[in-house]
N, C-alpha and C. Protein backbone atom coordinates (compact mmCIF):
# COMPACT_ATOMS: atom_id res chain seq x y z
N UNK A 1 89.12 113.36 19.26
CA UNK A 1 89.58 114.67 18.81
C UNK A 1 89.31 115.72 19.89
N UNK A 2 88.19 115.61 20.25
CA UNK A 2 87.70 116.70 21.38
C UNK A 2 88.74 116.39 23.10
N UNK A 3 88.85 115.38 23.12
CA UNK A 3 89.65 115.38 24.34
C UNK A 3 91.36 115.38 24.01
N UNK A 4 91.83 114.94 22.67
CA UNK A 4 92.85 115.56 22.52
C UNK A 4 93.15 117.49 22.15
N UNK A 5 92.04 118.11 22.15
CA UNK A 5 92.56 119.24 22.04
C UNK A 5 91.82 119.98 23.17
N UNK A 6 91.33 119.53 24.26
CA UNK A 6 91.46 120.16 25.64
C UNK A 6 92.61 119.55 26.22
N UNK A 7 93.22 118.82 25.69
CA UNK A 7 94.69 118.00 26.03
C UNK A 7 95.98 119.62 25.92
N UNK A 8 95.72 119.26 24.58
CA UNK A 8 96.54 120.34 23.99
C UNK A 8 96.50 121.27 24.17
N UNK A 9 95.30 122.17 24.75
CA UNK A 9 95.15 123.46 25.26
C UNK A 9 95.61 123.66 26.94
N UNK A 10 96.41 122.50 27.41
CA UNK A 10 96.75 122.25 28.63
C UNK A 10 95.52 122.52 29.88
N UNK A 11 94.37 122.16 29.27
CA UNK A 11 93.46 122.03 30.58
C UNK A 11 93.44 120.41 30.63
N UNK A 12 92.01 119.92 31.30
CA UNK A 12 92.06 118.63 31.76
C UNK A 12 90.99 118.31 31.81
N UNK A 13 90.77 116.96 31.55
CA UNK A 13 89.52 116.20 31.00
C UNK A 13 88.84 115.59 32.21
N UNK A 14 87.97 115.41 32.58
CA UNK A 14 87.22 114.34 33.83
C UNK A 14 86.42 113.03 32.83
N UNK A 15 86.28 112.36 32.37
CA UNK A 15 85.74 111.42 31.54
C UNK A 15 84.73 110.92 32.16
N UNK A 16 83.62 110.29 31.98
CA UNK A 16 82.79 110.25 33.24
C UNK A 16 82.33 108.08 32.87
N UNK A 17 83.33 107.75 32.02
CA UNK A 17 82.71 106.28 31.38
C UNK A 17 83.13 105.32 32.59
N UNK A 18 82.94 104.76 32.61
CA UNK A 18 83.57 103.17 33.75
C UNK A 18 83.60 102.16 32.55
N UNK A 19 83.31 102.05 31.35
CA UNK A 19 83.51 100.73 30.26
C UNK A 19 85.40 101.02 29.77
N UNK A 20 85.81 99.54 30.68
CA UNK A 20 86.99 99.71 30.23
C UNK A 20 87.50 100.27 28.72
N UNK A 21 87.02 99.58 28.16
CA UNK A 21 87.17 99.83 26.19
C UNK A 21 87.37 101.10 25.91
N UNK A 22 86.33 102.13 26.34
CA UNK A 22 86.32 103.60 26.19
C UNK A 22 87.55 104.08 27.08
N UNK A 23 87.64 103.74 28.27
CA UNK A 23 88.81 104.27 28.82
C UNK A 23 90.39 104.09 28.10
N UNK A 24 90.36 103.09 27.80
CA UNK A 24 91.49 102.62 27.16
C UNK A 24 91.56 103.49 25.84
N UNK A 25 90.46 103.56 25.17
CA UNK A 25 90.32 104.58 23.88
C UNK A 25 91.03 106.00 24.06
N UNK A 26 90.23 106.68 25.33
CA UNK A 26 90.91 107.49 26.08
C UNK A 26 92.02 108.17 26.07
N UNK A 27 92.82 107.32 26.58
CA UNK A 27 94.42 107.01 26.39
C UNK A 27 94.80 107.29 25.38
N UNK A 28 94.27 106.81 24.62
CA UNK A 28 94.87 106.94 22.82
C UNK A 28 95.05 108.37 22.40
N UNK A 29 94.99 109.07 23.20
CA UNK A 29 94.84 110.90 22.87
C UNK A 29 96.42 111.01 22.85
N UNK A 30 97.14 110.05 24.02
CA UNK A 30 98.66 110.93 23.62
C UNK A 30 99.41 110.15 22.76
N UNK A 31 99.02 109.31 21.91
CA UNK A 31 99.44 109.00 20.76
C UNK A 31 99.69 109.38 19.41
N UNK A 32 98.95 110.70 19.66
CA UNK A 32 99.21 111.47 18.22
C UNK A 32 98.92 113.18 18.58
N UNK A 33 98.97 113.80 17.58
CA UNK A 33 98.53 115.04 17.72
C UNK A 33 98.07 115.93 16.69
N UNK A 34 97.43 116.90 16.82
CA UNK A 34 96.21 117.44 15.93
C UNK A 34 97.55 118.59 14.91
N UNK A 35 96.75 118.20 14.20
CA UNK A 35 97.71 119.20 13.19
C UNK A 35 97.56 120.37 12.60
N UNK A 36 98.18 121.36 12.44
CA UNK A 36 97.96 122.68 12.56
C UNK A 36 96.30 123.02 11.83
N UNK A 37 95.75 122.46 10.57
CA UNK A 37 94.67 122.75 9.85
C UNK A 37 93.68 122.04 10.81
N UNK A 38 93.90 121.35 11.48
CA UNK A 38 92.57 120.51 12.51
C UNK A 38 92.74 121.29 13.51
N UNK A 39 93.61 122.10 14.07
CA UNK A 39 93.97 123.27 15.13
C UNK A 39 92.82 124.34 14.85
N UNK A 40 93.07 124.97 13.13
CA UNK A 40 92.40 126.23 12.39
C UNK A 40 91.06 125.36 12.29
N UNK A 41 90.34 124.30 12.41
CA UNK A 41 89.32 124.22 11.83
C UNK A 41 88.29 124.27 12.64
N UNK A 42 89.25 123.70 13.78
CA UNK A 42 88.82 123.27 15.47
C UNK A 42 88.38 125.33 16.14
N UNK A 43 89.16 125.72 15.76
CA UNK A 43 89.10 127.12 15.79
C UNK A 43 88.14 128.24 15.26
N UNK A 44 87.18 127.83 14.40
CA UNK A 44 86.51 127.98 13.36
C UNK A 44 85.19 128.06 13.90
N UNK A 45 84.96 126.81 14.83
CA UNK A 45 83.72 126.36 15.16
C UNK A 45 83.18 126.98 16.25
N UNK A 46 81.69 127.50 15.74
CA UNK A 46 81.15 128.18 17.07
C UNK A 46 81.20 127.34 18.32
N UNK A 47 81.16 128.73 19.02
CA UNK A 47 81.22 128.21 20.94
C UNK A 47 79.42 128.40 21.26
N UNK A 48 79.44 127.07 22.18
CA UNK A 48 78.13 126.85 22.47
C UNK A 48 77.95 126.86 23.58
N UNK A 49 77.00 127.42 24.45
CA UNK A 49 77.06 127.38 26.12
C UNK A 49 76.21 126.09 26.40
N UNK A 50 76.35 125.47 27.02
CA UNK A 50 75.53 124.26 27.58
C UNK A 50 75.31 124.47 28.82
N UNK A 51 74.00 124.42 28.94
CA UNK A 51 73.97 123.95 30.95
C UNK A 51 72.82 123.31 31.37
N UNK A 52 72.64 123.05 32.56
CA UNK A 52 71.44 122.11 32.57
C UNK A 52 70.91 123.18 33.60
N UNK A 53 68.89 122.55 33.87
CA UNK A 53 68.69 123.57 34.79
C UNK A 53 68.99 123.22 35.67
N UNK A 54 69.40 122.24 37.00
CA UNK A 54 70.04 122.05 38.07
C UNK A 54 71.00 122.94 38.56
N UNK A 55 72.06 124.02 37.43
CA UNK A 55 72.77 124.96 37.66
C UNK A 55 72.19 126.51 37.41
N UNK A 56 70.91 126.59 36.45
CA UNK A 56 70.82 127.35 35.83
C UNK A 56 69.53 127.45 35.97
N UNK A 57 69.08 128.21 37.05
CA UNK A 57 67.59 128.15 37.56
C UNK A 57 66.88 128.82 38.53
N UNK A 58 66.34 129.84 38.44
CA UNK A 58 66.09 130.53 39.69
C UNK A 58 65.84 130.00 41.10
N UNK A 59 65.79 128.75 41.49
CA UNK A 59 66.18 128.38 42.90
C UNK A 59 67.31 127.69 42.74
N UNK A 60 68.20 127.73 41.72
CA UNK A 60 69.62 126.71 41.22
C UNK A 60 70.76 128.03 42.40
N UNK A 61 72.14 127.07 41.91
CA UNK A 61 73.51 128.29 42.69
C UNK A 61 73.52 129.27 41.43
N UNK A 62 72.93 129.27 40.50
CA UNK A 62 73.39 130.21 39.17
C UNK A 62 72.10 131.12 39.01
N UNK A 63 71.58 131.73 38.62
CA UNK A 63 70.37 132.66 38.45
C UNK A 63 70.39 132.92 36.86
N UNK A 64 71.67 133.06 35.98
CA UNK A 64 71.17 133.60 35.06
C UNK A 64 72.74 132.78 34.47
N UNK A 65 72.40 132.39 32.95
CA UNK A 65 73.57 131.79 32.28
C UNK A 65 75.11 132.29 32.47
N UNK A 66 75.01 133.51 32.20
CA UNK A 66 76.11 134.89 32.25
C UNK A 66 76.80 134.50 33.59
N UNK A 67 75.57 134.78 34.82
CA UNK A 67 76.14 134.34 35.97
C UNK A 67 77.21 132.72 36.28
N UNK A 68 76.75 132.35 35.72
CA UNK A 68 77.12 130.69 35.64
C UNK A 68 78.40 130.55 34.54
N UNK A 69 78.90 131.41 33.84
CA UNK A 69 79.58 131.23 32.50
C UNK A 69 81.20 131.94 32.95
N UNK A 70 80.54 133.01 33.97
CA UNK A 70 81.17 134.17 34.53
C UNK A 70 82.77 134.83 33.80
N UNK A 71 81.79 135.22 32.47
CA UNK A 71 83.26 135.02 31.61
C UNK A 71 84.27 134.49 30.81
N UNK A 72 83.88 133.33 30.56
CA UNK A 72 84.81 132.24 30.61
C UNK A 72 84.79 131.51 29.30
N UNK A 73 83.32 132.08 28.60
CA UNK A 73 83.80 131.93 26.86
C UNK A 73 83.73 133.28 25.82
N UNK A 74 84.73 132.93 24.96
CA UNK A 74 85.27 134.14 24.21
C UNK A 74 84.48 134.85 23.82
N UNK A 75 84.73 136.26 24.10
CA UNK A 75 84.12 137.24 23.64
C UNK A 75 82.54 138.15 24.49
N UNK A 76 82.74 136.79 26.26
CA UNK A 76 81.68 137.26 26.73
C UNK A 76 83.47 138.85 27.90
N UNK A 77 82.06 139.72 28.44
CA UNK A 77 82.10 140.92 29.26
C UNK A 77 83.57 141.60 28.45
C-alpha cells in the first residue's frame, strides 16, 4: 500500500531488499490501484518526521531536524 501510493503521487521508490520474493512483491504495485476512500484515509494519517542521528546531529550535514526536513512536510515554514 505504502509504495503504491508514493507510486501514485508520481514520486519514486528506492527499495532497499535483494530477496527476490519481496522484489517481485514489489512489482505487484502496478497491478491495481488505491481507491478513492484508501486515498481519504491514507490522507488522514499523521505525518511523522523520521531521521537518524548520522543526518541529524551536531557534527552530522544537518544541525537541526527543520534544517534537514527543509520544508518538505506539510504545513512546515
Amino acid at each position: 500500500v505504502c509504495l503504491r501510493w508514493v507510486y501514485e503521487q508520481g514520486d519514486c521508490v528506492i527499495v532497499k531488499s535483494f530477496n527476490k520474493s519481496r522484489l517481485r512483491e514489489n512489482l505487484g504495485i502496478f497491478d491495481w490501484e488505491l481507491t478513492n476512500d484508501d486515498r481519504h484515509k491514507i490522507s488522514t494519517l499523521p505525518e511523522w518526521r523520521g531521521t537518524l542521528d548520522i543526518f541529524v546531529h551536531k557534527t552530522g550535514p544537518y544541525k537541526t531536524v527543520d534544517e534537514f526536513w527543509d520544508g518538505e512536510i506539510t504545513g512546515d515554514k
